[in-house]
PDB file of N, CA and C in Angstrom:
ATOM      1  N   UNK A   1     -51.538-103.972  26.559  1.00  0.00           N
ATOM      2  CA  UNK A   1     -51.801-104.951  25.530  1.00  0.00           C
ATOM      3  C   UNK A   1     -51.778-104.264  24.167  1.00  0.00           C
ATOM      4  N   UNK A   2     -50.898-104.795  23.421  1.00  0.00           N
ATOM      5  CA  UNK A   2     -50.742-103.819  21.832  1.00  0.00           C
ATOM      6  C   UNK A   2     -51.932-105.261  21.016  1.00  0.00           C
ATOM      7  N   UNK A   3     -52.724-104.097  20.562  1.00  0.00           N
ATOM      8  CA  UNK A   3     -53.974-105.027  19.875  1.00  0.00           C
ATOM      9  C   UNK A   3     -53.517-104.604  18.335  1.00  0.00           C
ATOM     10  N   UNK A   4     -53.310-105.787  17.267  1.00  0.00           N
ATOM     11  CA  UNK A   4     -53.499-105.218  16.026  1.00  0.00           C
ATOM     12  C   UNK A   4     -54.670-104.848  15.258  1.00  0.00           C
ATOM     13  N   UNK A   5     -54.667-103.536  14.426  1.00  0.00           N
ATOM     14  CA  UNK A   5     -56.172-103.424  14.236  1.00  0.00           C
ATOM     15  C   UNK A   5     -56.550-104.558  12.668  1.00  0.00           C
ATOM     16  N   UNK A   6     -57.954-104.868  12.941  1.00  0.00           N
ATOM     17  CA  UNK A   6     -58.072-106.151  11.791  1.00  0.00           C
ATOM     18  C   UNK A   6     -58.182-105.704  10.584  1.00  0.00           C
ATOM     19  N   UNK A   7     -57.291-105.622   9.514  1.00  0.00           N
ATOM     20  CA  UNK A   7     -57.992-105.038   8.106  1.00  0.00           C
ATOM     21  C   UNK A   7     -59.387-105.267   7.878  1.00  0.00           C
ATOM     22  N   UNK A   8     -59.786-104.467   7.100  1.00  0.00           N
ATOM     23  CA  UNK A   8     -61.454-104.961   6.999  1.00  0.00           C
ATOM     24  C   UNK A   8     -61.401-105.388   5.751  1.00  0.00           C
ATOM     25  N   UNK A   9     -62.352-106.430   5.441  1.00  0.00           N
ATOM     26  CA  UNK A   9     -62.580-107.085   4.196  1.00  0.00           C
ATOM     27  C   UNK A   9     -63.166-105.957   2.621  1.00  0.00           C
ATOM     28  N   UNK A  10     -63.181-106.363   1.467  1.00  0.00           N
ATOM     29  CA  UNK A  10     -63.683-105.932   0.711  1.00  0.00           C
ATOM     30  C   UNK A  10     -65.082-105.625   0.751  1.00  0.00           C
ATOM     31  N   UNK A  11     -65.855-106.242   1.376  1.00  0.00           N
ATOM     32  CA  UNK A  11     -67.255-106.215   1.698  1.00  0.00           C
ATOM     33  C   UNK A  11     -67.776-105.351   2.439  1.00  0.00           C
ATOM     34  N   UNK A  12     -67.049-104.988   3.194  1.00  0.00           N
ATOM     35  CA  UNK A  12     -67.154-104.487   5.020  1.00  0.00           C
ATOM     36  C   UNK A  12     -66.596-102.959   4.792  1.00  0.00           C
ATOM     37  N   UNK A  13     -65.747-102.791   3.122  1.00  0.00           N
ATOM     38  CA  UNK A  13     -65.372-101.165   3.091  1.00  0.00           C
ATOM     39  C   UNK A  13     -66.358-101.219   1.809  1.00  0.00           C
ATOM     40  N   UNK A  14     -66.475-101.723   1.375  1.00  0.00           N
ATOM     41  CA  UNK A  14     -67.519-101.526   0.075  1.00  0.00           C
ATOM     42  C   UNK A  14     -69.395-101.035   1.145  1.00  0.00           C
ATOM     43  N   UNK A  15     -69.397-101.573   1.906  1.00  0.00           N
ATOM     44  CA  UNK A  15     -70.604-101.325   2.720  1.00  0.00           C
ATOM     45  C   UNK A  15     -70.647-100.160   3.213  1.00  0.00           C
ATOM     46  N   UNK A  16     -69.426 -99.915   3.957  1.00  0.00           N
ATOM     47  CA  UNK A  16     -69.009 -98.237   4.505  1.00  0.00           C
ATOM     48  C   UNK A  16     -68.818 -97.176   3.429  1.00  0.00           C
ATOM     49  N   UNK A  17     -68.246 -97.579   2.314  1.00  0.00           N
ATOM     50  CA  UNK A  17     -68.281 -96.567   1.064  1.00  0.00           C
ATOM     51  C   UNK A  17     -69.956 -95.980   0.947  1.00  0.00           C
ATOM     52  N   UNK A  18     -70.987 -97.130   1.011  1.00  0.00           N
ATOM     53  CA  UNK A  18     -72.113 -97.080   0.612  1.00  0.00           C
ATOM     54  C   UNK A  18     -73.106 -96.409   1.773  1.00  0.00           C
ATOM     55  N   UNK A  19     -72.426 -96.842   2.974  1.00  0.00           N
ATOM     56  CA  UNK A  19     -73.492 -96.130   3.571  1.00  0.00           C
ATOM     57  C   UNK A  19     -73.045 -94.434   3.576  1.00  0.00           C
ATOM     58  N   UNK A  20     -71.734 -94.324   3.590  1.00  0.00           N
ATOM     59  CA  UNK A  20     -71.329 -92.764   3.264  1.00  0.00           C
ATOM     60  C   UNK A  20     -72.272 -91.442   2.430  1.00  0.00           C
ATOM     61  N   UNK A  21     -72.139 -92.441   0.888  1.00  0.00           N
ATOM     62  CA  UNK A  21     -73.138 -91.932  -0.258  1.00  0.00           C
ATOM     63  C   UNK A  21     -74.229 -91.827   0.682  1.00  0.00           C
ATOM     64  N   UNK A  22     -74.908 -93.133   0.870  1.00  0.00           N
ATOM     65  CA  UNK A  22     -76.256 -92.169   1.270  1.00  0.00           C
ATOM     66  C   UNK A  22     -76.434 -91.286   2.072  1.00  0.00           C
ATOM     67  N   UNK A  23     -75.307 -91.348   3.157  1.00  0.00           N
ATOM     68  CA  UNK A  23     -76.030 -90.125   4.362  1.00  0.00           C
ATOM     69  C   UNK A  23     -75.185 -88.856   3.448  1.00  0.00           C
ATOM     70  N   UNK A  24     -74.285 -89.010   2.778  1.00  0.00           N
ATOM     71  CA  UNK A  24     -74.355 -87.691   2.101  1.00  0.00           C
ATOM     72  C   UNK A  24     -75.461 -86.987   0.793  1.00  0.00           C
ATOM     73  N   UNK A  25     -75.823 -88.194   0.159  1.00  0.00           N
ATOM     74  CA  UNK A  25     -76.925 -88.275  -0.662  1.00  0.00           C
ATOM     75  C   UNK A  25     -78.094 -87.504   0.021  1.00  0.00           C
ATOM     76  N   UNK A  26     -78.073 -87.395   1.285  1.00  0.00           N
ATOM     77  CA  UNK A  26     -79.628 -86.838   2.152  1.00  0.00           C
ATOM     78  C   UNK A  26     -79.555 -85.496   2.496  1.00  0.00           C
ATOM     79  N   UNK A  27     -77.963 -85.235   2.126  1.00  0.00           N
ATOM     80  CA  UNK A  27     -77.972 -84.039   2.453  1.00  0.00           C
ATOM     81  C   UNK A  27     -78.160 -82.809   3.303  1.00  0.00           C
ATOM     82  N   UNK A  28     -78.230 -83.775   4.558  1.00  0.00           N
ATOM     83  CA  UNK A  28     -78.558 -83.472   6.146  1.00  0.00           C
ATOM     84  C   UNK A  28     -77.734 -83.104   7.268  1.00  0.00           C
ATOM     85  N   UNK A  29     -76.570 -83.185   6.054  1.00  0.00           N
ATOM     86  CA  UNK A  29     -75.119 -83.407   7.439  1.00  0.00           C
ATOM     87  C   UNK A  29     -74.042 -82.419   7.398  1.00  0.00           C
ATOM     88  N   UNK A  30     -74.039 -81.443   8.592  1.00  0.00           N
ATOM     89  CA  UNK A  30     -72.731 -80.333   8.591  1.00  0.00           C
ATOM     90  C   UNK A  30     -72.010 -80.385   7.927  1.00  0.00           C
ATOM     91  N   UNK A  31     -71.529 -79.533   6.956  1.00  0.00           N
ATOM     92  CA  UNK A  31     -70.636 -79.207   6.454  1.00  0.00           C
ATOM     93  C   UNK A  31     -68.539 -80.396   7.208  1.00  0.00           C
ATOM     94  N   UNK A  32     -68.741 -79.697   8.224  1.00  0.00           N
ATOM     95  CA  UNK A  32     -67.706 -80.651   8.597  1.00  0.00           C
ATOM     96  C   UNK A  32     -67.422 -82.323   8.712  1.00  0.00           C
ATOM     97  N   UNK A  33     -68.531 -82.782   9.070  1.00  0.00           N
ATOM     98  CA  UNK A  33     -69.196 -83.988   8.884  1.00  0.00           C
ATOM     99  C   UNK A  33     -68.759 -84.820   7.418  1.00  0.00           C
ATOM    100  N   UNK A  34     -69.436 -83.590   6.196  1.00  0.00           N
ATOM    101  CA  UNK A  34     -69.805 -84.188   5.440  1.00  0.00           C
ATOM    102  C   UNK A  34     -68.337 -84.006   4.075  1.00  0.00           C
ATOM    103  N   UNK A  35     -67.432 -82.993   4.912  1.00  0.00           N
ATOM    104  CA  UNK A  35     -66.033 -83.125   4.572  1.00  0.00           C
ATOM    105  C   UNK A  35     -65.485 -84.235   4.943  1.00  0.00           C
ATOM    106  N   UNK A  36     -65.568 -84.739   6.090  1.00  0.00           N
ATOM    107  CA  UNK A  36     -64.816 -85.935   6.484  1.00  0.00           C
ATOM    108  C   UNK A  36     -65.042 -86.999   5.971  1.00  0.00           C
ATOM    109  N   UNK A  37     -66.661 -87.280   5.598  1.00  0.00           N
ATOM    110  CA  UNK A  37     -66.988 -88.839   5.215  1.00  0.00           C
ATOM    111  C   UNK A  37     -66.739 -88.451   3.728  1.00  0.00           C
ATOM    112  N   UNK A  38     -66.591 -87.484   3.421  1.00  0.00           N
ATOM    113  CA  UNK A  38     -66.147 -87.256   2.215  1.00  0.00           C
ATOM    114  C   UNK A  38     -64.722 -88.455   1.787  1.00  0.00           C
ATOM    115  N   UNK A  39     -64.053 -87.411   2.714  1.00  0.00           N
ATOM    116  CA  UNK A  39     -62.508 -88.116   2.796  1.00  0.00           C
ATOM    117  C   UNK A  39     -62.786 -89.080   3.031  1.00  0.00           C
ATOM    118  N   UNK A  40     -63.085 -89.646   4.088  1.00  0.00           N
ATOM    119  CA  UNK A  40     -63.014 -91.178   4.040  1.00  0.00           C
ATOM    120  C   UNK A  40     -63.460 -92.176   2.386  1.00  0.00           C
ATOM    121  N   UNK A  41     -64.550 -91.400   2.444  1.00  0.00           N
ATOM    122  CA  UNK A  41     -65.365 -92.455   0.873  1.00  0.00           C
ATOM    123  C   UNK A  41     -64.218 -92.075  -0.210  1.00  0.00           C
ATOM    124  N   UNK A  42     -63.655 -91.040  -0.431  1.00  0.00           N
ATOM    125  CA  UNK A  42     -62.476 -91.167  -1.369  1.00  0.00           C
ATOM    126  C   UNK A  42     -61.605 -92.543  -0.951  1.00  0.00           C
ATOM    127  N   UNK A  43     -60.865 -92.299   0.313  1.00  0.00           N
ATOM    128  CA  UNK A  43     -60.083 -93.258   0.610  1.00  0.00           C
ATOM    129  C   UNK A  43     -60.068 -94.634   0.505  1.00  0.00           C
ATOM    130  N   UNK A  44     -61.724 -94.816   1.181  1.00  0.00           N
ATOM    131  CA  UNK A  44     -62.300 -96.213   0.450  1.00  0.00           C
ATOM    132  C   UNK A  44     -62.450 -96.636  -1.150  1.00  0.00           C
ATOM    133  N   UNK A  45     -62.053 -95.597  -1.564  1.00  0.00           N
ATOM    134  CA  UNK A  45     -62.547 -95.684  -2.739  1.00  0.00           C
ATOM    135  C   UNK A  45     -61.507 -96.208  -3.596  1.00  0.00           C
ATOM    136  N   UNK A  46     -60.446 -95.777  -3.357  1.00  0.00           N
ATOM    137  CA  UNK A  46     -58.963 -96.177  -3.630  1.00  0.00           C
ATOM    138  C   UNK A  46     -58.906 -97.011  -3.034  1.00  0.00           C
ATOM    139  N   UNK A  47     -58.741 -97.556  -1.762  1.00  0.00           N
ATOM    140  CA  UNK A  47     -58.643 -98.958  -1.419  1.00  0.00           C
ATOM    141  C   UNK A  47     -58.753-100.201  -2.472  1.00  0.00           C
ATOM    142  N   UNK A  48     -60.983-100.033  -2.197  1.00  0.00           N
ATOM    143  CA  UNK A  48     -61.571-100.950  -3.011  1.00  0.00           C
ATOM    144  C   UNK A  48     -60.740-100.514  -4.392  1.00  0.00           C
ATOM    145  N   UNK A  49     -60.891 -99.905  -4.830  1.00  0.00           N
ATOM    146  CA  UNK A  49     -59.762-100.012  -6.644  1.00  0.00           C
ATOM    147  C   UNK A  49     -58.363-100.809  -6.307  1.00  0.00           C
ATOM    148  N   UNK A  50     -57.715-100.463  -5.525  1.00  0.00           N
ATOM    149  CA  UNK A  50     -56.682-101.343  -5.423  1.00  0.00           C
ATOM    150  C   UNK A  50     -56.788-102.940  -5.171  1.00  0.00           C
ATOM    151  N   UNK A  51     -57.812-103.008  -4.327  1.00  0.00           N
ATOM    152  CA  UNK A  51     -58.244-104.765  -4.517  1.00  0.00           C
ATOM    153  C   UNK A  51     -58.692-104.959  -5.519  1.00  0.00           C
ATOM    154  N   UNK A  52     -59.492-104.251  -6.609  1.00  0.00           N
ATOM    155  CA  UNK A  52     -60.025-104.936  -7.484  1.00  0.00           C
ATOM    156  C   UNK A  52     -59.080-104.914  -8.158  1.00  0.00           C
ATOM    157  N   UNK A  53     -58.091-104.012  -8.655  1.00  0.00           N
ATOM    158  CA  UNK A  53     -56.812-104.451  -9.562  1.00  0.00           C
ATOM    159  C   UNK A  53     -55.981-105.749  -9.414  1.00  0.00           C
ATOM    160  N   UNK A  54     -55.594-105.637  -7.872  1.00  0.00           N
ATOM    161  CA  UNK A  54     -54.765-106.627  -7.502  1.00  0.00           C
ATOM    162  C   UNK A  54     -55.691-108.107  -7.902  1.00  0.00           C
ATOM    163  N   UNK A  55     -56.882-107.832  -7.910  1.00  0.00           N
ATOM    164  CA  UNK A  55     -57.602-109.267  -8.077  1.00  0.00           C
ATOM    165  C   UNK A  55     -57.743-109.262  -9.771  1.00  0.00           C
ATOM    166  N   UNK A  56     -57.801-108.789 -10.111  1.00  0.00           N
ATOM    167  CA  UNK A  56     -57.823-108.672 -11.880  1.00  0.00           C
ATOM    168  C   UNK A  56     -56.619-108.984 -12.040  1.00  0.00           C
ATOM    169  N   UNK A  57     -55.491-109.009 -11.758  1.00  0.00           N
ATOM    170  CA  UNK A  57     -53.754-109.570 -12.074  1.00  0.00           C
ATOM    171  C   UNK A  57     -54.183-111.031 -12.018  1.00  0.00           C
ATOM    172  N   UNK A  58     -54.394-111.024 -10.298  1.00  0.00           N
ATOM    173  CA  UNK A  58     -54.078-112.931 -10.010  1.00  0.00           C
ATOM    174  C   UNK A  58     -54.739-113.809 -10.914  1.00  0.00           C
ATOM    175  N   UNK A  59     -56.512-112.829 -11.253  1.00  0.00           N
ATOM    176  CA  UNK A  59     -57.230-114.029 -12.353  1.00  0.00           C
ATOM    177  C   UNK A  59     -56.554-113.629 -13.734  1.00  0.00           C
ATOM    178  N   UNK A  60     -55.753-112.650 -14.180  1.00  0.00           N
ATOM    179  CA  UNK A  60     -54.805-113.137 -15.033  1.00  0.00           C
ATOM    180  C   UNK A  60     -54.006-113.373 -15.480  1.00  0.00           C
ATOM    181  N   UNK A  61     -53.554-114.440 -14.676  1.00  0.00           N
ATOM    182  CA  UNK A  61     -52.509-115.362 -14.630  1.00  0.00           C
ATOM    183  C   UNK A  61     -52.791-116.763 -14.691  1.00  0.00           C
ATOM    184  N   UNK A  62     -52.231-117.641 -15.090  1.00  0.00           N
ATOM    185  CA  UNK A  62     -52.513-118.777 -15.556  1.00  0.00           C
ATOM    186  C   UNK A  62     -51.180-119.406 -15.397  1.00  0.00           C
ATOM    187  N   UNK A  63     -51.368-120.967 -15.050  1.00  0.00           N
ATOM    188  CA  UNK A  63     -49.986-121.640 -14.739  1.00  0.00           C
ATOM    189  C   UNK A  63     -49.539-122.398 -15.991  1.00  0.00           C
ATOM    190  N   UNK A  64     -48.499-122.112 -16.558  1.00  0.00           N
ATOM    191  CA  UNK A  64     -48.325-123.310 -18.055  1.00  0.00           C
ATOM    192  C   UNK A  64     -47.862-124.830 -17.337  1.00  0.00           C
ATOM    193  N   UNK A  65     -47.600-125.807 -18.455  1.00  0.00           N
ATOM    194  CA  UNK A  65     -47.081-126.757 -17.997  1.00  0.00           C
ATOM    195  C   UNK A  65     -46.225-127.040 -17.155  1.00  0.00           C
ATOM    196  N   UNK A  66     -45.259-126.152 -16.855  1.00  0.00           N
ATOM    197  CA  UNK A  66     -44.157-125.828 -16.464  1.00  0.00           C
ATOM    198  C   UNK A  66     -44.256-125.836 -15.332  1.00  0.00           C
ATOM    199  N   UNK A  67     -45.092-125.528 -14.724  1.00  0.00           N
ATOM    200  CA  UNK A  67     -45.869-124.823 -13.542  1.00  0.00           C
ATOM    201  C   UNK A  67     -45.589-123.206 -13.514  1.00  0.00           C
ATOM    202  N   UNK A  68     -45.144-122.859 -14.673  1.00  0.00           N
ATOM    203  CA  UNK A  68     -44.836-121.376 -14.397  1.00  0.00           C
ATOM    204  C   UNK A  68     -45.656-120.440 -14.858  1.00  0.00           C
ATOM    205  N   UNK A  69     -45.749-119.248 -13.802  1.00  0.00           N
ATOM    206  CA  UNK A  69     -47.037-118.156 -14.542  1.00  0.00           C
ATOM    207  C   UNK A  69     -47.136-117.710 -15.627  1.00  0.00           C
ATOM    208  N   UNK A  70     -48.128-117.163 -15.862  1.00  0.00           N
ATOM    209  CA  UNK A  70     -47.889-116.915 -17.371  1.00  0.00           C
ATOM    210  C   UNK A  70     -49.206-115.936 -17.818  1.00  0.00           C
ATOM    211  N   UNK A  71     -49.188-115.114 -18.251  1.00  0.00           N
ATOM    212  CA  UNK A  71     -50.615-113.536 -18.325  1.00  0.00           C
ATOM    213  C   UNK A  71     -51.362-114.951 -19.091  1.00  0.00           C
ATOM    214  N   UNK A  72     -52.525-114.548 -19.159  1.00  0.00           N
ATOM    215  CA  UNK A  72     -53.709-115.157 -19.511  1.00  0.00           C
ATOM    216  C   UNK A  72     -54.259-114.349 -20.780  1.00  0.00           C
ATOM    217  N   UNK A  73     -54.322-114.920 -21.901  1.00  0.00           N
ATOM    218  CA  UNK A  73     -54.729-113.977 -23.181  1.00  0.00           C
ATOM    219  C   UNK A  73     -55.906-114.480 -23.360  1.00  0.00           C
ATOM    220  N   UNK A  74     -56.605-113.987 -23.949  1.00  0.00           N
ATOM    221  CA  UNK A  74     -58.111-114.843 -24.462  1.00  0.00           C
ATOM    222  C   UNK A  74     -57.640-115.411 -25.964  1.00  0.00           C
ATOM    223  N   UNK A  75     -58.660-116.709 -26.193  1.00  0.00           N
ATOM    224  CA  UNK A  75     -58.138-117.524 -27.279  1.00  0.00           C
ATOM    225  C   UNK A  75     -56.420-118.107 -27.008  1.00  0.00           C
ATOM    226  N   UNK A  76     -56.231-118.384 -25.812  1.00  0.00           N
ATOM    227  CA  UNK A  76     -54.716-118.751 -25.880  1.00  0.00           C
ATOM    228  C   UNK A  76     -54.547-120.456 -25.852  1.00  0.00           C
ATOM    229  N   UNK A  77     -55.827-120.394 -25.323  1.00  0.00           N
ATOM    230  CA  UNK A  77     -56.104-122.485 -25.199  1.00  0.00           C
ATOM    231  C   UNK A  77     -56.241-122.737 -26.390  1.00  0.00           C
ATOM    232  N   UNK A  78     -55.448-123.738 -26.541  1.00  0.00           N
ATOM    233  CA  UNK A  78     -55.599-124.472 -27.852  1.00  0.00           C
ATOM    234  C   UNK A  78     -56.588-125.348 -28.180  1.00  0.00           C
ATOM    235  N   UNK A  79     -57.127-125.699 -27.034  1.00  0.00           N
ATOM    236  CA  UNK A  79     -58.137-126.766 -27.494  1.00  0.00           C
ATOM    237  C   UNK A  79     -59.146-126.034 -27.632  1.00  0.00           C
ATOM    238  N   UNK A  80     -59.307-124.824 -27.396  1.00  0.00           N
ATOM    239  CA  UNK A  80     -60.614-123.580 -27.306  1.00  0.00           C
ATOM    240  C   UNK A  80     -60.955-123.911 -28.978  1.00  0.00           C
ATOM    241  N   UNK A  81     -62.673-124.154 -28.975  1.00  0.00           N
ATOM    242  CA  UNK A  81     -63.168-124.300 -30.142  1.00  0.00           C
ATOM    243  C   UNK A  81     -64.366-122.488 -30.760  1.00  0.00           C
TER     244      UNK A  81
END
């Protein structure tokens, strides 16, 4: 049976980033150990940055009349008082 593995949500690597920090924060953990979750919390770390970019694009974007996209400026609404 070929199982696909499930991406994990933003939440679910933001949680694992966090529990990383702390057990390295305690300062309790082998050297080898504490290389690896190292690596990993980098990796997560780049992840989560890449979702938050990719999500900072989509909210700025905006559809004109047209229906076509269009970057989102501040002060670009005209009716904005």
């Amino acid at each position: 049976m070929n199982e696909e593995k499930k991406e994990a949500t933003f939440e679910e690597n933001l949680a694992d980033l966090e529990k990383i920090v702390t057990k390295l924060e305690q300062g309790d953990v082998p050297l080898e150990e504490a290389l690896d979750s190292f690596q990993k919390g980098v990796k997560l770390s780049k992840e989560l940055q890449k979702t938050l970019e990719n999500a900072e694009k989509t909210l700025t974007k905006v559809i004109d009349e047209n229906g076509e996209e269009e970057i989102f400026e501040q002060g670009q609404d005209e009716n904005e008082q």
